[in-house]
PDB file of N, CA and C in Angstrom:
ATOM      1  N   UNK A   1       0.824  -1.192   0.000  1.00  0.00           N
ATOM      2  CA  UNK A   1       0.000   0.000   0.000  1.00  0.00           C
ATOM      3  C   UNK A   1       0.869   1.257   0.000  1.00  0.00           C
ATOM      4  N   UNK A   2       2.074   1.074   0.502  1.00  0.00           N
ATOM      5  CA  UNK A   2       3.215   2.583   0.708  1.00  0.00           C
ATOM      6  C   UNK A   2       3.245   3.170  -0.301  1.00  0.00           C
ATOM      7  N   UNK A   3       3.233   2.250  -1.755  1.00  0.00           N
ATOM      8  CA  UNK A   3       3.646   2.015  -2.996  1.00  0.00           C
ATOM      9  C   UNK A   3       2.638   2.728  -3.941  1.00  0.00           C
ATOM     10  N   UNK A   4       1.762   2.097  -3.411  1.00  0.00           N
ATOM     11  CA  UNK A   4       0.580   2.835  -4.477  1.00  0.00           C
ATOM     12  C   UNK A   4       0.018   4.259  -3.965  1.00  0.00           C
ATOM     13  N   UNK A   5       0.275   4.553  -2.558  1.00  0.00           N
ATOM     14  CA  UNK A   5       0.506   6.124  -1.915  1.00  0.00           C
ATOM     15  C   UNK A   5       1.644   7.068  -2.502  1.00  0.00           C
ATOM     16  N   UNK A   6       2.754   6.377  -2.400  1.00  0.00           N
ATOM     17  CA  UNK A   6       3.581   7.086  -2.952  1.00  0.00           C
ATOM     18  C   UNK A   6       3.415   7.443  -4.642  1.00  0.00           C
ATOM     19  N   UNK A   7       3.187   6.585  -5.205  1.00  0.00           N
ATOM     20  CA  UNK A   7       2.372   6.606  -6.673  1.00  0.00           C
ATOM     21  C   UNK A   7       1.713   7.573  -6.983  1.00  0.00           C
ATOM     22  N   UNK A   8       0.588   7.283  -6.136  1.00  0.00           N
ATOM     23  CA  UNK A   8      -0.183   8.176  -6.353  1.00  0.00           C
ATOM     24  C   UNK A   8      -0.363   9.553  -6.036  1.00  0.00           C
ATOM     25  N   UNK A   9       0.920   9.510  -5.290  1.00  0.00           N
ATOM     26  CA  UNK A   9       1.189  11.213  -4.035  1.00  0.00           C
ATOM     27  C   UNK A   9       1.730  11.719  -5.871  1.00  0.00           C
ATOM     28  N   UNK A  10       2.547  10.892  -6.205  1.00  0.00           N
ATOM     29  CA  UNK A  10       3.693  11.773  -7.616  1.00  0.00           C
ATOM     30  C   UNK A  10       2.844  11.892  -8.659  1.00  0.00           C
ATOM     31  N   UNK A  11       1.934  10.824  -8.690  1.00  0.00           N
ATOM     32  CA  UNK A  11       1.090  11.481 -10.172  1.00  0.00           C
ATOM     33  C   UNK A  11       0.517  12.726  -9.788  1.00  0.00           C
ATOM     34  N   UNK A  12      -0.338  12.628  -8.412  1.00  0.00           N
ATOM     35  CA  UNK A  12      -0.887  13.884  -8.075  1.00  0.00           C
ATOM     36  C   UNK A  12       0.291  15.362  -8.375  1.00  0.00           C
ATOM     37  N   UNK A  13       1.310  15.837  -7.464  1.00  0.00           N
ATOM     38  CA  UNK A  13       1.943  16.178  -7.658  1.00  0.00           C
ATOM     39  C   UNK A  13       2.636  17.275  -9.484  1.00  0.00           C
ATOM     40  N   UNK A  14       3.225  15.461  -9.879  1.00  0.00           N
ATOM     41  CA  UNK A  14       2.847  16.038 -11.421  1.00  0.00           C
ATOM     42  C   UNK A  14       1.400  16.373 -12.181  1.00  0.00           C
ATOM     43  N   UNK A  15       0.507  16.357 -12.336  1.00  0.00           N
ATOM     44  CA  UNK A  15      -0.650  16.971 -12.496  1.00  0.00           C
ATOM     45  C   UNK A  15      -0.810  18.273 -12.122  1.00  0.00           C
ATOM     46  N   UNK A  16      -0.361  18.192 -10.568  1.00  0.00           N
ATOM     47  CA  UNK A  16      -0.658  19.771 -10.353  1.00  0.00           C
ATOM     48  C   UNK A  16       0.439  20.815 -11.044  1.00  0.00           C
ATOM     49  N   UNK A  17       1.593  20.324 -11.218  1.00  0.00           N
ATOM     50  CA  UNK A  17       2.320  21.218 -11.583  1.00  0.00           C
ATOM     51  C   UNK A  17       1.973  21.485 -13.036  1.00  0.00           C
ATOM     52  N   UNK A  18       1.180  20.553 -14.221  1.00  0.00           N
ATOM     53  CA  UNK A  18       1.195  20.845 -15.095  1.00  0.00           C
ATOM     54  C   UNK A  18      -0.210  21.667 -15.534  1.00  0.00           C
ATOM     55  N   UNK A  19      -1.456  21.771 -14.484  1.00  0.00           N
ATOM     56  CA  UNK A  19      -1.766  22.892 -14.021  1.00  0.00           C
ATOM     57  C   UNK A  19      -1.543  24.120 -13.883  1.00  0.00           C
ATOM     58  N   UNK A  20      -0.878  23.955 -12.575  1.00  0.00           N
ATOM     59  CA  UNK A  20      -0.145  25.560 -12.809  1.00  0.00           C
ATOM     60  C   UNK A  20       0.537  26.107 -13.818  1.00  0.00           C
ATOM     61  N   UNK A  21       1.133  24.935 -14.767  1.00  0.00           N
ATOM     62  CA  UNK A  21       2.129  25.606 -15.532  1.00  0.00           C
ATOM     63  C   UNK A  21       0.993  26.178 -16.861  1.00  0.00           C
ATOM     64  N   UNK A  22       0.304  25.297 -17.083  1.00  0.00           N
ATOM     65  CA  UNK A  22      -0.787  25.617 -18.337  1.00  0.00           C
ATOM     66  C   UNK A  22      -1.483  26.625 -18.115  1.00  0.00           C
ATOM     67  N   UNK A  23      -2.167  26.989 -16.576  1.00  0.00           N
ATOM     68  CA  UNK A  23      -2.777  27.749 -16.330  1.00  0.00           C
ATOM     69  C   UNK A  23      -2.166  29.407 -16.381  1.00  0.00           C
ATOM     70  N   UNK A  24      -0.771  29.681 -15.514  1.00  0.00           N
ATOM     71  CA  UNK A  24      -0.376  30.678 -15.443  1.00  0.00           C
ATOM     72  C   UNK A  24       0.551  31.071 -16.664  1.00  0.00           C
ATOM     73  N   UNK A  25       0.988  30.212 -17.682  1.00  0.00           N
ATOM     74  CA  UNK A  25       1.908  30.335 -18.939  1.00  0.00           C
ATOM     75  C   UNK A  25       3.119  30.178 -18.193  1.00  0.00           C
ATOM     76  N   UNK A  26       3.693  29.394 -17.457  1.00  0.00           N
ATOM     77  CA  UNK A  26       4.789  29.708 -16.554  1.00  0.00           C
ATOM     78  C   UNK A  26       5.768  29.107 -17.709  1.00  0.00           C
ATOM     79  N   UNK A  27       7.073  28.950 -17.598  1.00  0.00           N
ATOM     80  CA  UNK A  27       8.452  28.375 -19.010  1.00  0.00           C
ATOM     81  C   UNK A  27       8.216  29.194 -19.799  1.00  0.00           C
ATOM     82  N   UNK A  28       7.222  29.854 -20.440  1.00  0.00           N
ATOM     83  CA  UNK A  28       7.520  29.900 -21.890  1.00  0.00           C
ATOM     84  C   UNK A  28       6.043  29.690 -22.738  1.00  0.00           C
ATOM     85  N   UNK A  29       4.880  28.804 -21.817  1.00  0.00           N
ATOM     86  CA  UNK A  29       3.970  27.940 -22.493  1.00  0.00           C
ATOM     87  C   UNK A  29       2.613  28.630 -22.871  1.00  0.00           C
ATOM     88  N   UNK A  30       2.019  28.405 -23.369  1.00  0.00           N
ATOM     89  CA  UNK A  30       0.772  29.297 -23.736  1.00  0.00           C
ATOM     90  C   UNK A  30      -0.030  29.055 -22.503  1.00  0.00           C
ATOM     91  N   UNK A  31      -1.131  30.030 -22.434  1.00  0.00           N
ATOM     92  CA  UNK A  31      -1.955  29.712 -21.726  1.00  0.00           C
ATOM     93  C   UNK A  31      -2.961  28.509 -22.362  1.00  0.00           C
ATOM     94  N   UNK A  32      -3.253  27.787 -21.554  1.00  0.00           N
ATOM     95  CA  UNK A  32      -4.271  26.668 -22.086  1.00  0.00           C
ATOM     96  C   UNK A  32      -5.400  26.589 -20.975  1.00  0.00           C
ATOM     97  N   UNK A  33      -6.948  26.134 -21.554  1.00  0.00           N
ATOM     98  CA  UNK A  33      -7.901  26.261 -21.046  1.00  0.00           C
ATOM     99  C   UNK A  33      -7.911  24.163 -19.986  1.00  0.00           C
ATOM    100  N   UNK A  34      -7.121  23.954 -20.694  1.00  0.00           N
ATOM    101  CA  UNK A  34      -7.642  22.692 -20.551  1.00  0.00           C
ATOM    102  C   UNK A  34      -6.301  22.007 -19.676  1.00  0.00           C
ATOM    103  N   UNK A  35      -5.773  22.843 -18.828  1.00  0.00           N
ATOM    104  CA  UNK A  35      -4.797  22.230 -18.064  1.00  0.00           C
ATOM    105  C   UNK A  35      -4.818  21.565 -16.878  1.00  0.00           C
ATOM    106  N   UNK A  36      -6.077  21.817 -16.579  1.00  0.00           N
ATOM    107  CA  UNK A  36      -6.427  20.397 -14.910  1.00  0.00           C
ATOM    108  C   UNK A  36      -6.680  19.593 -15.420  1.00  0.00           C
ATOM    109  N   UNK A  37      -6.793  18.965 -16.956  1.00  0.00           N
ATOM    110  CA  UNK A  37      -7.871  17.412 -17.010  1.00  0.00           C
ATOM    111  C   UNK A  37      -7.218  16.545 -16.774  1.00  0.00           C
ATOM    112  N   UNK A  38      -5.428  16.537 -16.584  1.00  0.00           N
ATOM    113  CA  UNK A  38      -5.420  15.556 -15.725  1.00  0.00           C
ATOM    114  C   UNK A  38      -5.385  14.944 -14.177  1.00  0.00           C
ATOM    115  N   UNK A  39      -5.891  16.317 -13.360  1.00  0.00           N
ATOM    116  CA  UNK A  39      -6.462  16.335 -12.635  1.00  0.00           C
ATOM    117  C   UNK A  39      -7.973  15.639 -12.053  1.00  0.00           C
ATOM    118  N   UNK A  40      -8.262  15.756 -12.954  1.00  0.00           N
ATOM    119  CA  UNK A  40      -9.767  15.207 -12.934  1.00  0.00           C
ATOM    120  C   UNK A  40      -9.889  13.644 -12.596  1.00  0.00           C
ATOM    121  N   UNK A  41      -9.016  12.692 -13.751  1.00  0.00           N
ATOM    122  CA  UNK A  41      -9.311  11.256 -13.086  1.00  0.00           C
ATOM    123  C   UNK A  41      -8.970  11.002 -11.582  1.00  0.00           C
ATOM    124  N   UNK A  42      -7.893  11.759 -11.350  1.00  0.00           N
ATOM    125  CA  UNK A  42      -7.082  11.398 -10.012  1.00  0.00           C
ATOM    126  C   UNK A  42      -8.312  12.035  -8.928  1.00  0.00           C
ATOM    127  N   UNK A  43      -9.273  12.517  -8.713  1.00  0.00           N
ATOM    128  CA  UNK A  43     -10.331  13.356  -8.098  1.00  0.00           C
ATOM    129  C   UNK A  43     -11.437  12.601  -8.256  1.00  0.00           C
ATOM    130  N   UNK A  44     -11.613  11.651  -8.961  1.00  0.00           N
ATOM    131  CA  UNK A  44     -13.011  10.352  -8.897  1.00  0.00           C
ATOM    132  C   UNK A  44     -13.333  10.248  -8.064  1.00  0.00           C
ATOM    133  N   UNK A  45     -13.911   9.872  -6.865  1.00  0.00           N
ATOM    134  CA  UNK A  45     -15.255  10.765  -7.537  1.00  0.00           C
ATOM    135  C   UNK A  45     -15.633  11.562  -7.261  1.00  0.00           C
ATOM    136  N   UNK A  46     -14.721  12.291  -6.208  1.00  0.00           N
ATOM    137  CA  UNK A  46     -15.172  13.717  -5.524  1.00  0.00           C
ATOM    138  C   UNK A  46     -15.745  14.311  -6.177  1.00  0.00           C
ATOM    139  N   UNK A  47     -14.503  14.874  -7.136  1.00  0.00           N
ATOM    140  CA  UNK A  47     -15.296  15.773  -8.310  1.00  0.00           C
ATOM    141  C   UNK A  47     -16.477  15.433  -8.802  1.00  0.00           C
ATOM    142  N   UNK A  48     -17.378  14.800  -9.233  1.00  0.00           N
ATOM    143  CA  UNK A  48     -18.464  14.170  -9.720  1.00  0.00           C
ATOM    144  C   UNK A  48     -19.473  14.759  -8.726  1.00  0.00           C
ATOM    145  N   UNK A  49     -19.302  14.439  -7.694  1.00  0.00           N
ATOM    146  CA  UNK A  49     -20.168  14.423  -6.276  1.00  0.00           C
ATOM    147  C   UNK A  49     -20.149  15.527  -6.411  1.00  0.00           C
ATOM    148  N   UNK A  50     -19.303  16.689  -5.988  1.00  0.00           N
ATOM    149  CA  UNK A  50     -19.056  18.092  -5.977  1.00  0.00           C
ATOM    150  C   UNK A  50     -19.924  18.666  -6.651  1.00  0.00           C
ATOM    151  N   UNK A  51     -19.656  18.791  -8.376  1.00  0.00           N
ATOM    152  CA  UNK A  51     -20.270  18.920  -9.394  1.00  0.00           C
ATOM    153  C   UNK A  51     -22.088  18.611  -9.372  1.00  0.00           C
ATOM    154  N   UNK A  52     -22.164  17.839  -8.650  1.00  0.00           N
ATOM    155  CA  UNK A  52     -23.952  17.378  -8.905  1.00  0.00           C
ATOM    156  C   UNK A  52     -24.311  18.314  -7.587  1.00  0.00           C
ATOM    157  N   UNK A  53     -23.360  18.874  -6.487  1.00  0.00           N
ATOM    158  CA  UNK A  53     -24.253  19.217  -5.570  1.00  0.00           C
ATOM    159  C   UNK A  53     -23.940  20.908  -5.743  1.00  0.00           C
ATOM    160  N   UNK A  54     -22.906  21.250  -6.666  1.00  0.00           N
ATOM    161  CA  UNK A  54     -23.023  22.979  -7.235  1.00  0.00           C
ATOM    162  C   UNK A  54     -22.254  23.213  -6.753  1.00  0.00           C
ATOM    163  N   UNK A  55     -20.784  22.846  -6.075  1.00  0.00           N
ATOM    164  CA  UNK A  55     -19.871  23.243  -5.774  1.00  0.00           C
ATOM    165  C   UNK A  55     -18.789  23.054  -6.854  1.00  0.00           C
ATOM    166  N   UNK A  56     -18.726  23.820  -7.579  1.00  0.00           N
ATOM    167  CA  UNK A  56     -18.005  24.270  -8.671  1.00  0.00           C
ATOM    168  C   UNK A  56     -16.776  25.277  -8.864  1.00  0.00           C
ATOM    169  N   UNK A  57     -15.922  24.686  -8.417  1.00  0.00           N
ATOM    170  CA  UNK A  57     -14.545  26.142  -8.347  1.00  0.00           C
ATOM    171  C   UNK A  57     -12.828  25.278  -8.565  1.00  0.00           C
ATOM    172  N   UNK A  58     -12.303  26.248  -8.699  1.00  0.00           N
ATOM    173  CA  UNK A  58     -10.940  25.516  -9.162  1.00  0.00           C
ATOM    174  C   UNK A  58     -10.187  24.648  -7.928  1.00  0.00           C
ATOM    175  N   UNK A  59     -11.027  24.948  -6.422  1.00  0.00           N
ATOM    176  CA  UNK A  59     -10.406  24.405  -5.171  1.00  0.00           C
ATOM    177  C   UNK A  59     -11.297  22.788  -5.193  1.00  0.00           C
ATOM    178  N   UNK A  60     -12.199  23.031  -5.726  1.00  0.00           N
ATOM    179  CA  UNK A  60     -13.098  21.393  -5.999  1.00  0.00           C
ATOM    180  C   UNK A  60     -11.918  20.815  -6.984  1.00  0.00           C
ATOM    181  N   UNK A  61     -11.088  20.838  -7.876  1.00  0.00           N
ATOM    182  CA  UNK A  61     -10.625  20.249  -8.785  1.00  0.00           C
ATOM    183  C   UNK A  61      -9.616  20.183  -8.057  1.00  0.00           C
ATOM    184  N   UNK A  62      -8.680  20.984  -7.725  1.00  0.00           N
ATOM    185  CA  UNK A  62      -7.189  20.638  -6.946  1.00  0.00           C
ATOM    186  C   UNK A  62      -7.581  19.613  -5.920  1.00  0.00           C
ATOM    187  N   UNK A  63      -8.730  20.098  -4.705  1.00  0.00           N
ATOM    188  CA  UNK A  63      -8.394  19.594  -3.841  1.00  0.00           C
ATOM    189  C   UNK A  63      -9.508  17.892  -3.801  1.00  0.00           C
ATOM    190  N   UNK A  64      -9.922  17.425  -4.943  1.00  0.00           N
ATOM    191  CA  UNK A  64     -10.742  16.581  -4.736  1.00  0.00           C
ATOM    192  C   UNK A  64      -9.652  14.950  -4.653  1.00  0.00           C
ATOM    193  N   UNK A  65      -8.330  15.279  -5.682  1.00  0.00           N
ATOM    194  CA  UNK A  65      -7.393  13.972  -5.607  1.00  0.00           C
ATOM    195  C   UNK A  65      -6.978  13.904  -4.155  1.00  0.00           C
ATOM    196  N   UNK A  66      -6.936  14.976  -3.345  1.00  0.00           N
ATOM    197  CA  UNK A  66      -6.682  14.946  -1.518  1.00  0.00           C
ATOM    198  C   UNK A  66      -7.216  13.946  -0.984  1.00  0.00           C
ATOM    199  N   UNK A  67      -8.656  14.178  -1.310  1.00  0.00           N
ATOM    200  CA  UNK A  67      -9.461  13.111  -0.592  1.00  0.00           C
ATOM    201  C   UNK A  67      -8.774  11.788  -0.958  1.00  0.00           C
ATOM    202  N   UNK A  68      -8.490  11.451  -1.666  1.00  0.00           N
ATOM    203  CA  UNK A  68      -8.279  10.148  -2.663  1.00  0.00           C
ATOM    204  C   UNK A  68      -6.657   9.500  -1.937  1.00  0.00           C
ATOM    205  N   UNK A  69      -6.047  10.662  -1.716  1.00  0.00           N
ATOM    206  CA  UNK A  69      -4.858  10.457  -1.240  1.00  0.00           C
ATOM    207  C   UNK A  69      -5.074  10.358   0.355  1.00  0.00           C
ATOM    208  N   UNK A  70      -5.754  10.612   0.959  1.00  0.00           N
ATOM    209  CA  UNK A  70      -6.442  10.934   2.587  1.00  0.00           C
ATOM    210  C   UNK A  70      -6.609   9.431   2.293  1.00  0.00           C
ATOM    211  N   UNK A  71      -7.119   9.257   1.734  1.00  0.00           N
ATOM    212  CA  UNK A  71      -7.825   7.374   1.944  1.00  0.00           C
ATOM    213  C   UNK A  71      -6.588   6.518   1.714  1.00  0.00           C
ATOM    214  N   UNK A  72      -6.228   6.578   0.950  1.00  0.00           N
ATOM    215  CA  UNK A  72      -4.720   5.874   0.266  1.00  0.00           C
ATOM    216  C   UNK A  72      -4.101   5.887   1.475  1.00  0.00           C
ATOM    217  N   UNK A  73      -3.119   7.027   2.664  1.00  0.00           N
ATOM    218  CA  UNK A  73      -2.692   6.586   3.653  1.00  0.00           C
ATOM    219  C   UNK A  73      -3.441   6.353   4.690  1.00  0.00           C
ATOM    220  N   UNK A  74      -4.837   6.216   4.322  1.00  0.00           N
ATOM    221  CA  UNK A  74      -5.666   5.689   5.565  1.00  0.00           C
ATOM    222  C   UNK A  74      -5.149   4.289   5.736  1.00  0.00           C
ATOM    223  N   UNK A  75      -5.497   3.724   4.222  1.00  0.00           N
ATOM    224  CA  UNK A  75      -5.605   2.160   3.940  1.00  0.00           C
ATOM    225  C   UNK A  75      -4.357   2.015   4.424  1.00  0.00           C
ATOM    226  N   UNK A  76      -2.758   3.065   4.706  1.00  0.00           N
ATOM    227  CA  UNK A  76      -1.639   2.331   4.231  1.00  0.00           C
ATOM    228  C   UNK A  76      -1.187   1.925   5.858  1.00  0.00           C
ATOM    229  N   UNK A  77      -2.071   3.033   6.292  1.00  0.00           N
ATOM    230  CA  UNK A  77      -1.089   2.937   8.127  1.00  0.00           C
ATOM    231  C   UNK A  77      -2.268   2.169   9.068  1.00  0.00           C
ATOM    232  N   UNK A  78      -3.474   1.393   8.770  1.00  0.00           N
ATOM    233  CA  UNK A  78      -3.917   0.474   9.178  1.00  0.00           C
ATOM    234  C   UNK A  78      -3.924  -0.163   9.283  1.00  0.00           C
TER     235      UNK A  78
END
């Protein structure tokens, strides 16, 4: 389980940075509209849930893979 926490801590991680980077043009890069989506799988199903109950904002998308990762070292240190 350490394994698939740690995994999943770095995909998260990279995602977010390629976020920020799409979002703010940071290197060099254009701005792009579409730079959390890979954010989104890692956030299953928060985001979903979120979304149906109208909580809609860029802190629902960052912070919904948290939850996901909250559970991950739940499972790991039990």
């Amino acid at each position: 389980m350490k394994w698939v926490f740690w995994g999943f801590f770095a995909l998260y991680v990279f995602a977010l940075a390629l976020f920020l980077i799409g979002t703010f043009g940071w290197f060099g890069q254009a701005q792009d509209p579409l730079a959390g989506v890979f954010l989104m799988p890692l956030g299953f199903p928060w985001n979903i849930i979120g979304d149906r109950l109208g909580l809609v904002s860029v802190a629902l998308g960052v912070g919904a893979p948290l939850v996901n990762l909250a559970i991950l070292y739940w499972l790991w240190k039990r």
